[in-house]
C-alpha atoms as a PDB file:
ATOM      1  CA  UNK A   1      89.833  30.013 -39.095  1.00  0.00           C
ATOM      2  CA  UNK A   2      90.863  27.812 -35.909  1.00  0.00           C
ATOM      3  CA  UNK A   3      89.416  24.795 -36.268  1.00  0.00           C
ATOM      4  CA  UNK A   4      89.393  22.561 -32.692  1.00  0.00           C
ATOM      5  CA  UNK A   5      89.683  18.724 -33.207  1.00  0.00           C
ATOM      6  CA  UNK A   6      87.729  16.680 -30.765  1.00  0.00           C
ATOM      7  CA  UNK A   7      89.181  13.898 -29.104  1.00  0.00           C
ATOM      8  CA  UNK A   8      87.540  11.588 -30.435  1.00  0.00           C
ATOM      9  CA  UNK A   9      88.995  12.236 -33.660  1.00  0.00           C
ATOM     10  CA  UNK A  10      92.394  11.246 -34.482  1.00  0.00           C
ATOM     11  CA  UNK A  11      95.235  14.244 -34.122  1.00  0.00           C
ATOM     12  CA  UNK A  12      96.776  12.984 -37.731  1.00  0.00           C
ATOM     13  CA  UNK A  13      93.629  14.665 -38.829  1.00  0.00           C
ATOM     14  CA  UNK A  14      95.235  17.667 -38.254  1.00  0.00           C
ATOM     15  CA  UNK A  15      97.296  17.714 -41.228  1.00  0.00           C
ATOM     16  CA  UNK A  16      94.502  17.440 -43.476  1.00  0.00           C
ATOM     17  CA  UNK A  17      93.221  20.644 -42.727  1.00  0.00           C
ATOM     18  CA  UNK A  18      95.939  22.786 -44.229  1.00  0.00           C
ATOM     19  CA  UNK A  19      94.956  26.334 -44.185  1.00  0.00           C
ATOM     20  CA  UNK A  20      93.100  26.448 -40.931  1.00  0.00           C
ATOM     21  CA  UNK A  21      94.646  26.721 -37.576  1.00  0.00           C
ATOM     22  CA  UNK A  22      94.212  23.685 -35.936  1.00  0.00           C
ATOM     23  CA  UNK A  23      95.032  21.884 -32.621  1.00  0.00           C
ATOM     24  CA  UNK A  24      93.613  19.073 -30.461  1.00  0.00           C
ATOM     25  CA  UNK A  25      91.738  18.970 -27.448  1.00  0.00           C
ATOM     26  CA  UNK A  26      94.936  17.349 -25.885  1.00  0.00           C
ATOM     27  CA  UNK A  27      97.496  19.910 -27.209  1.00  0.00           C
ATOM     28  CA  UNK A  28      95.088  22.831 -25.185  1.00  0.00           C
ATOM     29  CA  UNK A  29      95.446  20.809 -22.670  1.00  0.00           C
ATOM     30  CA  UNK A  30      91.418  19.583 -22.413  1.00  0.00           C
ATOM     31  CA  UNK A  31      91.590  16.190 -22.127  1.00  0.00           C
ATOM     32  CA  UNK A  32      88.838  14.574 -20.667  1.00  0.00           C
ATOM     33  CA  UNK A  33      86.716  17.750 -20.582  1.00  0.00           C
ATOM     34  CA  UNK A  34      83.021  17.072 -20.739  1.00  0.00           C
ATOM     35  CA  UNK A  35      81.301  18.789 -23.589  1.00  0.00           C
ATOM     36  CA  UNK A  36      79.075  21.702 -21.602  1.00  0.00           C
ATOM     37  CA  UNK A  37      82.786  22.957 -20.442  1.00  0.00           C
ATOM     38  CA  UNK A  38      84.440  22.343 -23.722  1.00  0.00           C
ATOM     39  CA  UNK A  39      81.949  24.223 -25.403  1.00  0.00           C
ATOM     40  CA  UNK A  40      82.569  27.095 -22.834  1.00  0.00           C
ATOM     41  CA  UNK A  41      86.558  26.775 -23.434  1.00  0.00           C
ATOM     42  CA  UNK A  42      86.144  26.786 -27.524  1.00  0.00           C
ATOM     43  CA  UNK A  43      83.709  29.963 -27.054  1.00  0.00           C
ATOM     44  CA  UNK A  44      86.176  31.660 -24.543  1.00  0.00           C
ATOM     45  CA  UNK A  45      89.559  30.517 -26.508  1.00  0.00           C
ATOM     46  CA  UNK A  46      88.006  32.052 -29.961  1.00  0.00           C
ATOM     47  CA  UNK A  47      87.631  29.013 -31.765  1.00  0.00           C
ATOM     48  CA  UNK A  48      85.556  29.009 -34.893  1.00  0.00           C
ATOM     49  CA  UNK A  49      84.941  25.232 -35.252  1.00  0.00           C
ATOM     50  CA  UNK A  50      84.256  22.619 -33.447  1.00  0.00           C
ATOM     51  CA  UNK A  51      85.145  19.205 -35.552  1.00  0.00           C
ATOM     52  CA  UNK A  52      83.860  15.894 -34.331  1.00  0.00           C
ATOM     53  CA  UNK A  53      82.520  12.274 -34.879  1.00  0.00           C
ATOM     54  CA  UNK A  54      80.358  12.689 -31.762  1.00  0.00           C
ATOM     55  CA  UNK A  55      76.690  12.145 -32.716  1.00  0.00           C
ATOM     56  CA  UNK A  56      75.634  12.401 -29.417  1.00  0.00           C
ATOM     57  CA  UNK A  57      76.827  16.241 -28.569  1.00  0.00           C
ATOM     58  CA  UNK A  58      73.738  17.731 -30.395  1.00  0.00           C
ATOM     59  CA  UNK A  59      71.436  15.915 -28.317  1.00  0.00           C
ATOM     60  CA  UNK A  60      74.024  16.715 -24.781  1.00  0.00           C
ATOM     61  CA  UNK A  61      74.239  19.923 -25.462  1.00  0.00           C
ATOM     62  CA  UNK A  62      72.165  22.956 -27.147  1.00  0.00           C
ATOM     63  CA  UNK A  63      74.421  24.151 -29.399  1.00  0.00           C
ATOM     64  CA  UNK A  64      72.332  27.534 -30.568  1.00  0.00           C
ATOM     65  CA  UNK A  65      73.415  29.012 -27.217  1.00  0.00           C
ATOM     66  CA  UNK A  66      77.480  28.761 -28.331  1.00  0.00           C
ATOM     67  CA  UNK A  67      78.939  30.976 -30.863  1.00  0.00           C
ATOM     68  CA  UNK A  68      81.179  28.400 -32.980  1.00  0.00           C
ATOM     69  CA  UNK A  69      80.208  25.965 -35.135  1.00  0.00           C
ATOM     70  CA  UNK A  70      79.870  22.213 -34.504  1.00  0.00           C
ATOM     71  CA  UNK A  71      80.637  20.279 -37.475  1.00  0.00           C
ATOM     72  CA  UNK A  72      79.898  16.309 -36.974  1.00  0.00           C
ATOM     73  CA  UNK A  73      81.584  14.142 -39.331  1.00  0.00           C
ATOM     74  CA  UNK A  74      79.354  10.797 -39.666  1.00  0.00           C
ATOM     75  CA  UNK A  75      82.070   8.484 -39.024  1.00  0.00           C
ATOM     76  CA  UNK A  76      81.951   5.037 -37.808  1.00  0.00           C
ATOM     77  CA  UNK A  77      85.373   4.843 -36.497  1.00  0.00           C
ATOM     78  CA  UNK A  78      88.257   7.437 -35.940  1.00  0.00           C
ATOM     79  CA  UNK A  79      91.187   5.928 -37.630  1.00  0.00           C
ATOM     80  CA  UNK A  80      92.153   8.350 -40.032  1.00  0.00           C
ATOM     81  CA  UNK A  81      91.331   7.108 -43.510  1.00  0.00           C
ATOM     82  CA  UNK A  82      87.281   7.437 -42.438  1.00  0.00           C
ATOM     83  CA  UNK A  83      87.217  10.938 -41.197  1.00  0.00           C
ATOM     84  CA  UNK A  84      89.491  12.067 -43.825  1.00  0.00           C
ATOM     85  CA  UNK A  85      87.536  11.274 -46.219  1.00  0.00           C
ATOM     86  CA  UNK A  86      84.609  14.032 -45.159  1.00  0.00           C
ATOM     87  CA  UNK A  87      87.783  16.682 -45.189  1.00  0.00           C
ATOM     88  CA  UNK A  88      86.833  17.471 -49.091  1.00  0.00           C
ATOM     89  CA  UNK A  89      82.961  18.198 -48.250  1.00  0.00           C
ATOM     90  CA  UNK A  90      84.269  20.103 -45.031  1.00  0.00           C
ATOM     91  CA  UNK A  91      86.411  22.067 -47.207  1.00  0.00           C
ATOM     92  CA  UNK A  92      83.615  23.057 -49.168  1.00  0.00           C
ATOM     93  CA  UNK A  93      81.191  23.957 -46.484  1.00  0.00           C
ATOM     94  CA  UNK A  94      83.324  26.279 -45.024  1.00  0.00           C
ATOM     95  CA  UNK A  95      82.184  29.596 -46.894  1.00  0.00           C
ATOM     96  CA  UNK A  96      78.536  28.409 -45.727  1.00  0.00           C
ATOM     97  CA  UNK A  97      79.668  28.630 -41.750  1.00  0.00           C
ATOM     98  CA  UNK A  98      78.407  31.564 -40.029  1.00  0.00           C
ATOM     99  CA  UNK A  99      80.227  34.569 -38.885  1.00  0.00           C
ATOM    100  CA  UNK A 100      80.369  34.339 -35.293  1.00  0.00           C
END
């Protein structure tokens, strides 16, 4: 599964997600790409996931019209201890995600 981190979300995130490939807006080389485009580079670079803390993206953007799932983590800040702490419920919902 490749698993795009958001840059909102802290790249030492990364190496919680063991099993998944995973890399950062920043390592692709997106930085500061508005979400409509992002969604359109995620869709066109085969990425399966989309992981954020950016509440506001499902009300930007209509996500039913992109093939990848969004996953929103409900954190309050990005340091690492807060969104690492959704990784084991993440883990789990995996085998829920759909097929794209």
């Amino acid at each position: 599964m490749k698993v795009l981190l958001d840059e909102c979300i802290t790249k030492r995130l990364k190496h919680q997600l063991s099993g998944f490939n995973v890399y950062t807006v920043n390592e692709m080389g997106w930085s500061g790409v508005k979400n409509g485009k992002l969604m359109m580079l995620c869709v066109d670079n085969r990425f399966d996931v989309l992981l954020t803390i950016d509440k506001n993206i499902m009300y930007r953007q209509n996500l039913e019209k992109y093939p990848i799932t969004v996953v929103v983590l409900d954190s309050v800040t990005s340091k690492l201890e807060e969104p690492a702490s959704f990784i084991p419920y993440f883990m789990e919902q995996v085998p829920n995600f759909e097929k794209n």
